[in-house]
PDB file of N, CA and C in Angstrom:
ATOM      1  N   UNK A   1       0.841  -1.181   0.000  1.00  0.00           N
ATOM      2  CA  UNK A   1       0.000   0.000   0.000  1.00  0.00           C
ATOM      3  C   UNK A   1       0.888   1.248   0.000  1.00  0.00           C
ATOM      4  N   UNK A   2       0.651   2.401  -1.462  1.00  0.00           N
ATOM      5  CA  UNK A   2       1.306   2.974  -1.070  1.00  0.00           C
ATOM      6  C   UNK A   2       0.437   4.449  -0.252  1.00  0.00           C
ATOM      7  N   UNK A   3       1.521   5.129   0.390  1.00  0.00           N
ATOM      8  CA  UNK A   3       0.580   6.292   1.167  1.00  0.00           C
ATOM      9  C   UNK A   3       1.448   7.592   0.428  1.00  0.00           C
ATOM     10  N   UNK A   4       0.563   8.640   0.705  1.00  0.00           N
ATOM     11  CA  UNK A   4       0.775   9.665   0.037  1.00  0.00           C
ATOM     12  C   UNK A   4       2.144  10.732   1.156  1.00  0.00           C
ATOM     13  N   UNK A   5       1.957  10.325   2.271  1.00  0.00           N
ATOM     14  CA  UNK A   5       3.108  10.716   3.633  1.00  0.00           C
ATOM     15  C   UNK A   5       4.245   9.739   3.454  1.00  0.00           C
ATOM     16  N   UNK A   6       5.468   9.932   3.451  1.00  0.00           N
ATOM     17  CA  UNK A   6       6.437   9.563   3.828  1.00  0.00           C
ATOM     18  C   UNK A   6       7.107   9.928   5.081  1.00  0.00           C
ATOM     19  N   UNK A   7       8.199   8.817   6.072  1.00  0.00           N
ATOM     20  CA  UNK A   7       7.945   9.071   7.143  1.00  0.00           C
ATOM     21  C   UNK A   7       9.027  10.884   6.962  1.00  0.00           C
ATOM     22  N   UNK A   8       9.675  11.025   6.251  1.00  0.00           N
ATOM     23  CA  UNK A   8      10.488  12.667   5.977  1.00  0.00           C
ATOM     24  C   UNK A   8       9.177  13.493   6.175  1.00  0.00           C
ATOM     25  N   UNK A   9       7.965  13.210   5.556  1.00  0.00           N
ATOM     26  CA  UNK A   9       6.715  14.530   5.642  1.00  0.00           C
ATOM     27  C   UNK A   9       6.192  14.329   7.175  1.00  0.00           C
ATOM     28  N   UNK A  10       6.168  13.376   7.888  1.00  0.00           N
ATOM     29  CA  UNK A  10       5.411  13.499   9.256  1.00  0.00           C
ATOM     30  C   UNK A  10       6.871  14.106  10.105  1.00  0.00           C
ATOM     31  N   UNK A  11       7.972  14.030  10.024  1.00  0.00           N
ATOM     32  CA  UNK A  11       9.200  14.209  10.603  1.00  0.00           C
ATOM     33  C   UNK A  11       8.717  15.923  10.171  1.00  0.00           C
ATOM     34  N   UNK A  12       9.066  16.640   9.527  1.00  0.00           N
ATOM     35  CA  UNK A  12       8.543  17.676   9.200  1.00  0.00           C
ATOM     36  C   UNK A  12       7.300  18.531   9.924  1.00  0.00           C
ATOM     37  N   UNK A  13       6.749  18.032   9.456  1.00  0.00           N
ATOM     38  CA  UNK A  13       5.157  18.004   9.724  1.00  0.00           C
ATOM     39  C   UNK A  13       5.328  17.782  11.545  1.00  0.00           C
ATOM     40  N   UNK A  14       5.712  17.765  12.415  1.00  0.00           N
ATOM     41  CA  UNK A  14       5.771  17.295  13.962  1.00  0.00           C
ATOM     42  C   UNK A  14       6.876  18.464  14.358  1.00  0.00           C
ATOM     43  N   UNK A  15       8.117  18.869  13.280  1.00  0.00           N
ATOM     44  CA  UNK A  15       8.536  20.164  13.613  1.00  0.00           C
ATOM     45  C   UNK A  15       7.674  21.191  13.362  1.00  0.00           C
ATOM     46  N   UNK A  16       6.709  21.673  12.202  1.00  0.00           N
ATOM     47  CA  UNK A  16       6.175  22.907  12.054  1.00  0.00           C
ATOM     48  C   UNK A  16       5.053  22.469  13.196  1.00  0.00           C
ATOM     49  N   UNK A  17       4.504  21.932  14.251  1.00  0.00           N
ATOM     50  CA  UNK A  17       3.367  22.064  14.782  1.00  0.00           C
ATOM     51  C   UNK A  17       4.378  22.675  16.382  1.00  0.00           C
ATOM     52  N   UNK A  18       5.596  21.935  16.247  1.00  0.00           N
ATOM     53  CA  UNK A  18       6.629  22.180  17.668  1.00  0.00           C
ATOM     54  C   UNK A  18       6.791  23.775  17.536  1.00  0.00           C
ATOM     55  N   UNK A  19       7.143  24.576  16.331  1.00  0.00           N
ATOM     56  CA  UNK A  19       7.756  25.579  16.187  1.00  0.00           C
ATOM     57  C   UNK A  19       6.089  26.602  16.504  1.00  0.00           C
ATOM     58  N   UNK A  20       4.794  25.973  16.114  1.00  0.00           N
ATOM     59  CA  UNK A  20       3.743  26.610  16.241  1.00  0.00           C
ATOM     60  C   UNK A  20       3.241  26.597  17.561  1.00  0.00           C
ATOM     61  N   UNK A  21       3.475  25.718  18.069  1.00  0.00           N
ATOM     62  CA  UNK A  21       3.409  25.564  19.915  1.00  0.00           C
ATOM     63  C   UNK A  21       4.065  26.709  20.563  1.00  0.00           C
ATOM     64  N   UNK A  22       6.106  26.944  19.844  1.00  0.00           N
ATOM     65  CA  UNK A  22       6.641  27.291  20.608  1.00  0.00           C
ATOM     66  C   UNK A  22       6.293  28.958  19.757  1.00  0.00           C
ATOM     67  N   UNK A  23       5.912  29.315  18.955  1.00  0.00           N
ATOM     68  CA  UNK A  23       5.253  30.418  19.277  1.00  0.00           C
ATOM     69  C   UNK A  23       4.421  31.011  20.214  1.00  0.00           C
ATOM     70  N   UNK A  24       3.357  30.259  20.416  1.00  0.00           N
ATOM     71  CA  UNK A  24       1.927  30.372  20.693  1.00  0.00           C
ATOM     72  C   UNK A  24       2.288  30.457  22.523  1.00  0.00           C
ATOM     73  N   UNK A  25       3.638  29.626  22.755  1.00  0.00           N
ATOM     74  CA  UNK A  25       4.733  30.214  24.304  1.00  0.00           C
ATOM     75  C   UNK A  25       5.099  31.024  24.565  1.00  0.00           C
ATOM     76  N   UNK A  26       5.739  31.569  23.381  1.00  0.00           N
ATOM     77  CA  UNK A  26       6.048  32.845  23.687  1.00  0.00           C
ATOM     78  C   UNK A  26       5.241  34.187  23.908  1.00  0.00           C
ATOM     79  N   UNK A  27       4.389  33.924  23.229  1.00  0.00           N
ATOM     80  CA  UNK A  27       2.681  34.656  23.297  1.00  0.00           C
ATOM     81  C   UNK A  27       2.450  35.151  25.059  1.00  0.00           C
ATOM     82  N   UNK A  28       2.957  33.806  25.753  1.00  0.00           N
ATOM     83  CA  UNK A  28       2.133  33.776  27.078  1.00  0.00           C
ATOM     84  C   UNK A  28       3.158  34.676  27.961  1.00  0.00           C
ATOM     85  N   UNK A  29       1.852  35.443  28.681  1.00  0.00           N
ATOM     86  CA  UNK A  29       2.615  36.835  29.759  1.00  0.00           C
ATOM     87  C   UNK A  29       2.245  37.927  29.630  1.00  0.00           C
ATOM     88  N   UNK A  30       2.856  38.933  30.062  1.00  0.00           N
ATOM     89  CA  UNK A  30       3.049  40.077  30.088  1.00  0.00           C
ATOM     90  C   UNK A  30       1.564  40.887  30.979  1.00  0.00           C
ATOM     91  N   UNK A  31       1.040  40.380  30.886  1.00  0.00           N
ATOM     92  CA  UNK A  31      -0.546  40.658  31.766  1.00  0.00           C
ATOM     93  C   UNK A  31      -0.382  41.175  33.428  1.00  0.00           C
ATOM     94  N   UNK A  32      -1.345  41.579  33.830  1.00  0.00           N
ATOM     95  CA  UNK A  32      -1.117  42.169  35.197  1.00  0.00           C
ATOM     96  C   UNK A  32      -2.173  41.384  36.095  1.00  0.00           C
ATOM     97  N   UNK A  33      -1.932  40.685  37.072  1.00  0.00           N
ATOM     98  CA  UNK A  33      -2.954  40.220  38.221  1.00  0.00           C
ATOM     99  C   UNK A  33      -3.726  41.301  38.508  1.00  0.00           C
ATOM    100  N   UNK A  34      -3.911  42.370  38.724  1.00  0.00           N
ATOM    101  CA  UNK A  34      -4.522  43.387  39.080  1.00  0.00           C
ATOM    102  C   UNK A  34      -5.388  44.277  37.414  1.00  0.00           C
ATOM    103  N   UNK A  35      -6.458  44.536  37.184  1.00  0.00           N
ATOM    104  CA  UNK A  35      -6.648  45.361  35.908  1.00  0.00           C
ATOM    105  C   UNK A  35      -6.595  46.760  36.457  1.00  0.00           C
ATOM    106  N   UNK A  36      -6.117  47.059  37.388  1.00  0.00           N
ATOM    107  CA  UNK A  36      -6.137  48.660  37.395  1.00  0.00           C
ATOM    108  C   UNK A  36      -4.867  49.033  36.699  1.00  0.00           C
ATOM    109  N   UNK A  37      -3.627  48.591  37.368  1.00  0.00           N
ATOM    110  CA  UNK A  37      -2.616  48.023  37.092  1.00  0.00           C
ATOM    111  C   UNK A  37      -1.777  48.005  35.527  1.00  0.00           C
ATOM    112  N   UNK A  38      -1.249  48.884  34.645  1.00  0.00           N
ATOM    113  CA  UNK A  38      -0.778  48.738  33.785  1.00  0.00           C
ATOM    114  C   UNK A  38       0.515  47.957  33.221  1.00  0.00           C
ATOM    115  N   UNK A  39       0.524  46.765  32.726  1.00  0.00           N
ATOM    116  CA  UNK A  39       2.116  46.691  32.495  1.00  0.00           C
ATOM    117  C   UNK A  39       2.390  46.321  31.069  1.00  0.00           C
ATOM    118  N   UNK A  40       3.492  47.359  31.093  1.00  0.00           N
ATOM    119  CA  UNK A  40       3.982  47.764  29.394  1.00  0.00           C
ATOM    120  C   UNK A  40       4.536  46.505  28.747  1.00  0.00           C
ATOM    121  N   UNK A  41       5.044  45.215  29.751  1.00  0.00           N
ATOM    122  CA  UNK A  41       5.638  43.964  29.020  1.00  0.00           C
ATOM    123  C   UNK A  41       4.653  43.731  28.141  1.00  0.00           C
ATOM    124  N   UNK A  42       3.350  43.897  27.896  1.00  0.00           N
ATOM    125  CA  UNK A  42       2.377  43.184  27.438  1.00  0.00           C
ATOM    126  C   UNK A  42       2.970  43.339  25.563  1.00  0.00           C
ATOM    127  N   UNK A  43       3.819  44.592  25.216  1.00  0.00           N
ATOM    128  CA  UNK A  43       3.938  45.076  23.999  1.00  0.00           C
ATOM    129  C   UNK A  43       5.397  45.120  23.687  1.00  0.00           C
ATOM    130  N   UNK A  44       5.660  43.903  24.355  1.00  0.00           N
ATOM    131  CA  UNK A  44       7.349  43.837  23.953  1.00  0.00           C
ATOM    132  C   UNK A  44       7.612  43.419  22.635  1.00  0.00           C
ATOM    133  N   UNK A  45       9.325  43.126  22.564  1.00  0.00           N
ATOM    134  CA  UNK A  45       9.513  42.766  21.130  1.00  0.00           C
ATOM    135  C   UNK A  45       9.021  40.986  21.069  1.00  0.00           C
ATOM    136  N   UNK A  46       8.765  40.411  21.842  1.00  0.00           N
ATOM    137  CA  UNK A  46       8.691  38.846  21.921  1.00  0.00           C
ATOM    138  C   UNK A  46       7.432  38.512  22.023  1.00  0.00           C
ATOM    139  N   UNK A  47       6.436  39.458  22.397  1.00  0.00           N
ATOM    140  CA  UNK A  47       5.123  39.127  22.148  1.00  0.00           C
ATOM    141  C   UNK A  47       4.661  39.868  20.965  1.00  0.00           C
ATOM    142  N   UNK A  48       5.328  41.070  20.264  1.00  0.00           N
ATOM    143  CA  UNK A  48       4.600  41.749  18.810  1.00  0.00           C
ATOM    144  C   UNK A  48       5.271  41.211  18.256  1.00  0.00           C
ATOM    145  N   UNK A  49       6.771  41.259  17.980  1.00  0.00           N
ATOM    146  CA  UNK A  49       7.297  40.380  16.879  1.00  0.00           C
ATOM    147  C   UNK A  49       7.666  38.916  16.892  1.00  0.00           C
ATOM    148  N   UNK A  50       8.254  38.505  17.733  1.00  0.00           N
ATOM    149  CA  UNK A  50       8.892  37.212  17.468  1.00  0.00           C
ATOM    150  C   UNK A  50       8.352  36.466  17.678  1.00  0.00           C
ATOM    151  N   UNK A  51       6.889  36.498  18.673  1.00  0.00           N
ATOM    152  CA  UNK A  51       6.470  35.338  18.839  1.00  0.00           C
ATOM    153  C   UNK A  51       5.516  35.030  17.230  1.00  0.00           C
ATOM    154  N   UNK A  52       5.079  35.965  16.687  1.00  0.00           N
ATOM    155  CA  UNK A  52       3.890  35.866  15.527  1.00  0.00           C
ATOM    156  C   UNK A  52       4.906  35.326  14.301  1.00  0.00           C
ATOM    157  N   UNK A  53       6.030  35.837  14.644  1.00  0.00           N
ATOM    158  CA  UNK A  53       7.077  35.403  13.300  1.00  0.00           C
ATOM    159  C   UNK A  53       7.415  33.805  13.553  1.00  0.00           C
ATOM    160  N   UNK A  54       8.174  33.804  14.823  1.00  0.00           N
ATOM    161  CA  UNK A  54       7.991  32.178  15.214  1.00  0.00           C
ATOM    162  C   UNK A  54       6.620  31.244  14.607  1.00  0.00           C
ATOM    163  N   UNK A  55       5.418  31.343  14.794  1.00  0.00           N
ATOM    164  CA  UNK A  55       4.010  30.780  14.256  1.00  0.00           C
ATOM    165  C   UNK A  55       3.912  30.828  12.875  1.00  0.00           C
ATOM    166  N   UNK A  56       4.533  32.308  12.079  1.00  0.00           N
ATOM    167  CA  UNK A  56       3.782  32.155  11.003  1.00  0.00           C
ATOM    168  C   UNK A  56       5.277  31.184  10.435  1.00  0.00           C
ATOM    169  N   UNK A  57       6.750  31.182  11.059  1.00  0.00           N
ATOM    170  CA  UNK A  57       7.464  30.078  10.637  1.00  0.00           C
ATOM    171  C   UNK A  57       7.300  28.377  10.337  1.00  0.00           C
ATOM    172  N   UNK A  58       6.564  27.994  11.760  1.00  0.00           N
ATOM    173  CA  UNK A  58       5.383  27.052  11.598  1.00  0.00           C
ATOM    174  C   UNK A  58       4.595  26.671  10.820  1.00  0.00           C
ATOM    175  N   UNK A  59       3.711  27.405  10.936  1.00  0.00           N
ATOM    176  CA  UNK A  59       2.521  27.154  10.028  1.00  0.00           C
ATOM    177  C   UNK A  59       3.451  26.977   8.086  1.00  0.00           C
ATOM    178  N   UNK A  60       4.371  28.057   8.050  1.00  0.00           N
ATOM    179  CA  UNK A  60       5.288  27.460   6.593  1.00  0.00           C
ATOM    180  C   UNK A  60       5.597  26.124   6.616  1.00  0.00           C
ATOM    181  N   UNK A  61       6.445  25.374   7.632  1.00  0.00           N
ATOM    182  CA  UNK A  61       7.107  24.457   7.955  1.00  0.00           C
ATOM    183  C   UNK A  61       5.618  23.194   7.481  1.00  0.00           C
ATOM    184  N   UNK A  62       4.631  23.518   8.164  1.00  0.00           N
ATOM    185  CA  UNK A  62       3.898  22.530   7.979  1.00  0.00           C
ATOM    186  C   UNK A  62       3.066  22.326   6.843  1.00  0.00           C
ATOM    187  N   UNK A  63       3.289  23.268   5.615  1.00  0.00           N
ATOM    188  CA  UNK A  63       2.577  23.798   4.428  1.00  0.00           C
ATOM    189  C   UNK A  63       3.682  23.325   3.822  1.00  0.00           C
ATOM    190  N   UNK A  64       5.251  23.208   3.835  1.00  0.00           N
ATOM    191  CA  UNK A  64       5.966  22.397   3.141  1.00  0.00           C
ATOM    192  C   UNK A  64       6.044  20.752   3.648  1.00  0.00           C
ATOM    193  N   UNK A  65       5.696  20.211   4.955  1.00  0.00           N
ATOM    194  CA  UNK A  65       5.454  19.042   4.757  1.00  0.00           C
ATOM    195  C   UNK A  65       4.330  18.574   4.216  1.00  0.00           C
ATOM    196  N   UNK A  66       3.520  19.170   4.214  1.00  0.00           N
ATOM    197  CA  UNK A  66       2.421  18.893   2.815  1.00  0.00           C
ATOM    198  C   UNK A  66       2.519  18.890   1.825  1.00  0.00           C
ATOM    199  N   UNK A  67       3.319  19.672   1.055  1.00  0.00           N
ATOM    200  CA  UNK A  67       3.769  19.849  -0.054  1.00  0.00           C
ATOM    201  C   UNK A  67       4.936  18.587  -0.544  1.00  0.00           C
ATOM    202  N   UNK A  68       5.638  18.347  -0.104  1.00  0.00           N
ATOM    203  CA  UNK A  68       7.300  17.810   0.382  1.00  0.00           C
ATOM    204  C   UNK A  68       6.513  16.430  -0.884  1.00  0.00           C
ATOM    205  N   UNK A  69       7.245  16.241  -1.629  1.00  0.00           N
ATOM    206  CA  UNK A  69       7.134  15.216  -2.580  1.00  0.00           C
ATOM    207  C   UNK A  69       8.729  14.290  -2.615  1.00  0.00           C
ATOM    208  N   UNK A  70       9.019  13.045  -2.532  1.00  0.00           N
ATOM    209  CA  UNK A  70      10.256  12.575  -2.314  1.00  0.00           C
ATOM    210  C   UNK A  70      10.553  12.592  -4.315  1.00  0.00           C
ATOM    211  N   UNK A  71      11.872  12.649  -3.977  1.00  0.00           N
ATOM    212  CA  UNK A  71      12.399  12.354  -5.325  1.00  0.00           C
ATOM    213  C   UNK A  71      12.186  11.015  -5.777  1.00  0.00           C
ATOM    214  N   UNK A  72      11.427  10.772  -7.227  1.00  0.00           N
ATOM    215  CA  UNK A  72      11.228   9.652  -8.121  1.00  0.00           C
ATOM    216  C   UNK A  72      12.263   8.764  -8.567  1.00  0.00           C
ATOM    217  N   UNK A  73      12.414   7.377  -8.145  1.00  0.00           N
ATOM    218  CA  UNK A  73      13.405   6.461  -8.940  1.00  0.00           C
ATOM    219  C   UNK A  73      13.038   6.181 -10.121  1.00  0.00           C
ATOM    220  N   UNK A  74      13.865   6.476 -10.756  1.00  0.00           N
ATOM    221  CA  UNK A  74      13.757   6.121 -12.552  1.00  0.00           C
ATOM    222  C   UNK A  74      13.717   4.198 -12.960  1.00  0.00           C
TER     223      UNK A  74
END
């Protein structure tokens, strides 16, 4: 039987969901126990940029193990 996944596309495919996790980590924080309470971490560089760049790295990663076709033996 053949399948359309090879085990290289799930190997793949298990990093872009790790790298979308470890965005979606970095996400977490910056909030205040108190809402009167302001705190400016909420708008750092690791929650506006890097964490969304980290995810949308992911979400690529796992759009090329979908894609990911092995090379054909002649």
């Amino acid at each position: 039987m053949n399948t359309t996944f090879t085990k290289k596309n799930y190997y793949i495919l298990i990093a872009g969901i790790l790298m979308i996790g470890l965005g979606y980590l970095l996400m977490i924080g910056g909030g205040s126990s108190d809402p009167n309470i302001y705190n400016p971490a909420i708008f750092d560089f690791q929650r506006i940029t890097l964490a969304p760049l980290v995810c949308l790295i992911g979400f690529s990663i796992v759009l090329v193990s979908i894609m990911w076709r092995p090379k054909q033996k002649e």
